[in-house]
Structures are given as structure tokens and as C-alpha cells.
Protein backbone atom coordinates (compact mmCIF):
# COMPACT_ATOMS: atom_id res chain seq x y z
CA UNK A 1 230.38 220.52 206.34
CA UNK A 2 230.99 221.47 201.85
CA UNK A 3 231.23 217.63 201.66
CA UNK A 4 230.42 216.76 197.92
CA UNK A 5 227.98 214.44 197.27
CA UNK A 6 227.80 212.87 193.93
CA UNK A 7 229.39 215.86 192.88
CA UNK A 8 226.81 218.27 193.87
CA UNK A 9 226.95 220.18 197.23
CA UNK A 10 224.65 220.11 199.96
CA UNK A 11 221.68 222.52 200.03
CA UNK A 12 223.36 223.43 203.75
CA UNK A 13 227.08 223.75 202.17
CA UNK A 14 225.07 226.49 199.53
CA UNK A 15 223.38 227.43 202.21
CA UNK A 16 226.32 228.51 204.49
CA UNK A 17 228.45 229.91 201.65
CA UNK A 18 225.53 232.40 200.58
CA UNK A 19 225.63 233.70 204.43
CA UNK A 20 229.33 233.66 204.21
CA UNK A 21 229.18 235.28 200.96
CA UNK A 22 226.33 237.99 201.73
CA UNK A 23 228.12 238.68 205.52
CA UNK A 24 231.84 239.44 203.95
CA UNK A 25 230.30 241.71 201.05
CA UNK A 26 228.56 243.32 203.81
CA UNK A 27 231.28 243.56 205.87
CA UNK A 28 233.72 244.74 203.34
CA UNK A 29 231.40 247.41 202.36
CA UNK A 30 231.00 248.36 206.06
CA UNK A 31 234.59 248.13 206.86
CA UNK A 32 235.97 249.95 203.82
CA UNK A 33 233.16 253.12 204.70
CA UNK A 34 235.18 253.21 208.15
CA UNK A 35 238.56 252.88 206.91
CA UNK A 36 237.73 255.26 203.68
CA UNK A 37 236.57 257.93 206.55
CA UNK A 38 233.03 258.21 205.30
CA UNK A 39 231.40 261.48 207.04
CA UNK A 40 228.75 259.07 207.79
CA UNK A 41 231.05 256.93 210.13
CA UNK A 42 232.96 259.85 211.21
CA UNK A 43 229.56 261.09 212.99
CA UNK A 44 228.80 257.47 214.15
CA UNK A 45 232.08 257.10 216.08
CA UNK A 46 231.83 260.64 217.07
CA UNK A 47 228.60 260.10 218.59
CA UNK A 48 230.27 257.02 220.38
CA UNK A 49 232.61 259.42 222.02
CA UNK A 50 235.72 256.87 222.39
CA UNK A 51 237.47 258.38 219.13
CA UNK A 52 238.26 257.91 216.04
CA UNK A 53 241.11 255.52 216.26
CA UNK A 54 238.23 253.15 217.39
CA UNK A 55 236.74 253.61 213.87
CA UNK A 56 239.82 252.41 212.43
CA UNK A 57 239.91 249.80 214.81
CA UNK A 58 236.34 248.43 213.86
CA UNK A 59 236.75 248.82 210.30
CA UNK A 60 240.26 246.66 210.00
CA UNK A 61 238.19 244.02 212.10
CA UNK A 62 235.52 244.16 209.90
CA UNK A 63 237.61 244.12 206.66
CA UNK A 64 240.29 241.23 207.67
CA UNK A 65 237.25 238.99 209.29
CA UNK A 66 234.77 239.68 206.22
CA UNK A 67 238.29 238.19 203.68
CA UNK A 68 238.76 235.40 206.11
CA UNK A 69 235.30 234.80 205.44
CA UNK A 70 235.98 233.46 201.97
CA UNK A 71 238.46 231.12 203.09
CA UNK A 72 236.69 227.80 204.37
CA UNK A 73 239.87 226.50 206.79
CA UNK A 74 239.49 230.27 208.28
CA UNK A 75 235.74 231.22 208.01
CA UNK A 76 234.97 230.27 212.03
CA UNK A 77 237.85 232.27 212.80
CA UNK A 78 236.66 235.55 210.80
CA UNK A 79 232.94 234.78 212.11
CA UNK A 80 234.26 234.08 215.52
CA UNK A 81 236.06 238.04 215.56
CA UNK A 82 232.48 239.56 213.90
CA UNK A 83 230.55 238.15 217.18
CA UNK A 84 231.73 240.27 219.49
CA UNK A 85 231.90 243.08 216.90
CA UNK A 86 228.02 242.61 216.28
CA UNK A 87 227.55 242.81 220.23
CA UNK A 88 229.34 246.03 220.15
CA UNK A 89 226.78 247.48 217.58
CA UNK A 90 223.72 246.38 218.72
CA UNK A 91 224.80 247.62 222.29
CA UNK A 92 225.86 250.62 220.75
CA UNK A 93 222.58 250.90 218.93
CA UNK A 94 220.61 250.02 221.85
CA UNK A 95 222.14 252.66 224.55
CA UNK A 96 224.19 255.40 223.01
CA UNK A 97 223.35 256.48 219.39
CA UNK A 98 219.98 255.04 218.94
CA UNK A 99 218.71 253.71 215.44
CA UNK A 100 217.72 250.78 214.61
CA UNK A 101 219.78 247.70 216.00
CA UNK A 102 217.80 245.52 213.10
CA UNK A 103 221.17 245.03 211.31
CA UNK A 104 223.22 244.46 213.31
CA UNK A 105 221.01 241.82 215.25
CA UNK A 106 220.74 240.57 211.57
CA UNK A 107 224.33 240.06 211.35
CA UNK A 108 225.20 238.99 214.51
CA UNK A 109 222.91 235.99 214.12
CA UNK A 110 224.71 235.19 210.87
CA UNK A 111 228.23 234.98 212.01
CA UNK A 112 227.44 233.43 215.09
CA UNK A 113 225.63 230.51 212.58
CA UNK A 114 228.24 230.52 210.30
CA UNK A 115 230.95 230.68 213.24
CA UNK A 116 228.74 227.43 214.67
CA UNK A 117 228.43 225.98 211.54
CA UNK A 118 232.41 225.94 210.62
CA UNK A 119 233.16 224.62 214.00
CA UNK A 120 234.55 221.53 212.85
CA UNK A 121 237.73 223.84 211.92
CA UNK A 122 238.93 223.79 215.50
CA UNK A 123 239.16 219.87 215.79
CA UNK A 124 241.32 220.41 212.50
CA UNK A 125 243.43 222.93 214.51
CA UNK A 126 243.87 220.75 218.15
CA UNK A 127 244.57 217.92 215.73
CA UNK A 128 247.49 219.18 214.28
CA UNK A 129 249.24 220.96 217.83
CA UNK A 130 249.48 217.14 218.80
């Protein structure tokens, strides 16, 4: 998909990177807050009512996918772990704490492109268990 092309990149290699880019800063930020024990995300996951080991839970997922992110062999598999994740919040949004799902809709959509998009990586993979 980053083929180079008279060495420039594609406009949908820059493309993906800048979502890869934007979703791990977002992530990290997001991640770190629930690792960190923000009050903010302490009264989230309270609200949740599962506990707070459930914060820690999210935020490590968040963190490790958002750094895998950056790395192009392992981007689908960080985006792939963020899917579900996204789910999660917008469901969570949607029928326990209320708010504004926008976000997380927003984010979903772009790890579930950029999971789409690196794709190719699990050819890569089944080639090489042969």
C-alpha cells in the first residue's frame, strides 16, 4: 500500500499515515488519561459500573494498539484491537453514560479503514507460517 513511486508516495500512502498518525496521538492521549487515573476517567468507568481494573484494561489497549500504529508491518494488528474497543464506546455512549458517541463513531471508522487498508499484512503473515 506506501509503495514509492518515483520516489514520492502515494496521495493514499499520505493519506493512511495521517489517519494512522492522528488515531495513535489520539489514542495515546486517551490511553495515557486512563492509565494516569484522570478524575475524568475515574467517573467514566465509574459510571460504567464494571470497575476500575476495566479502565486499566482499556487504557493499555489503547496505548499498545495506538504504538503499533506507527509500525507499518503491525498497524492492521493495532487497528484490528481499536475496533472492538471503538464498539465498546459508542455502545457505552449510546446505552449507559450518555454523551455524545460522535468520537468514538469518528474513530471507529478510522481504524476499521486503516485496519482494511493494511490488510495486505496478513498475506505477509500466512506467507511466512508455510
Amino acid at each position: 500500500m506506501t509503495t514509492l513511486v518515483r520516489g514520492k508516495y502515494s496521495a493514499a500512502a499520505i493519506a493512511l499515515w495521517i489517519a494512522q498518525i492522528g488515531a495513535a496521538g489520539m489514542f495515546l492521549m486517551a490511553g495515557g488519561l486512563k492509565l494516569a487515573g484522570a478524575p475524568a476517567m475515574v467517573q467514566l468507568f465509574d459510571a460504567i459500573g464494571i470497575g476500575q481494573w476495566f479502565r486499566y484494561v482499556t487504557g493499555a489497549i489503547e496505548v499498545v494498539s495506538a504504538i503499533l500504529l506507527f509500525v507499518p508491518s503491525l498497524a492492521f494488528f493495532g487497528a484490528l484491537a481499536l475496533v472492538p474497543t471503538m464498539i465498546g464506546a459508542v455502545l457505552t455512549h449510546l446505552f449507559i453514560v450518555g454523551g455524545s458517541p460522535a468520537a468514538s463513531i469518528v474513530l471507529l471508522a478510522t481504524t476499521a479503514g486503516i485496519a482494511w487498508a493494511r490488510r495486505d499484512t496478513l498475506s505477509v503473515v500466512f506467507s511466512q507460517l508455510d
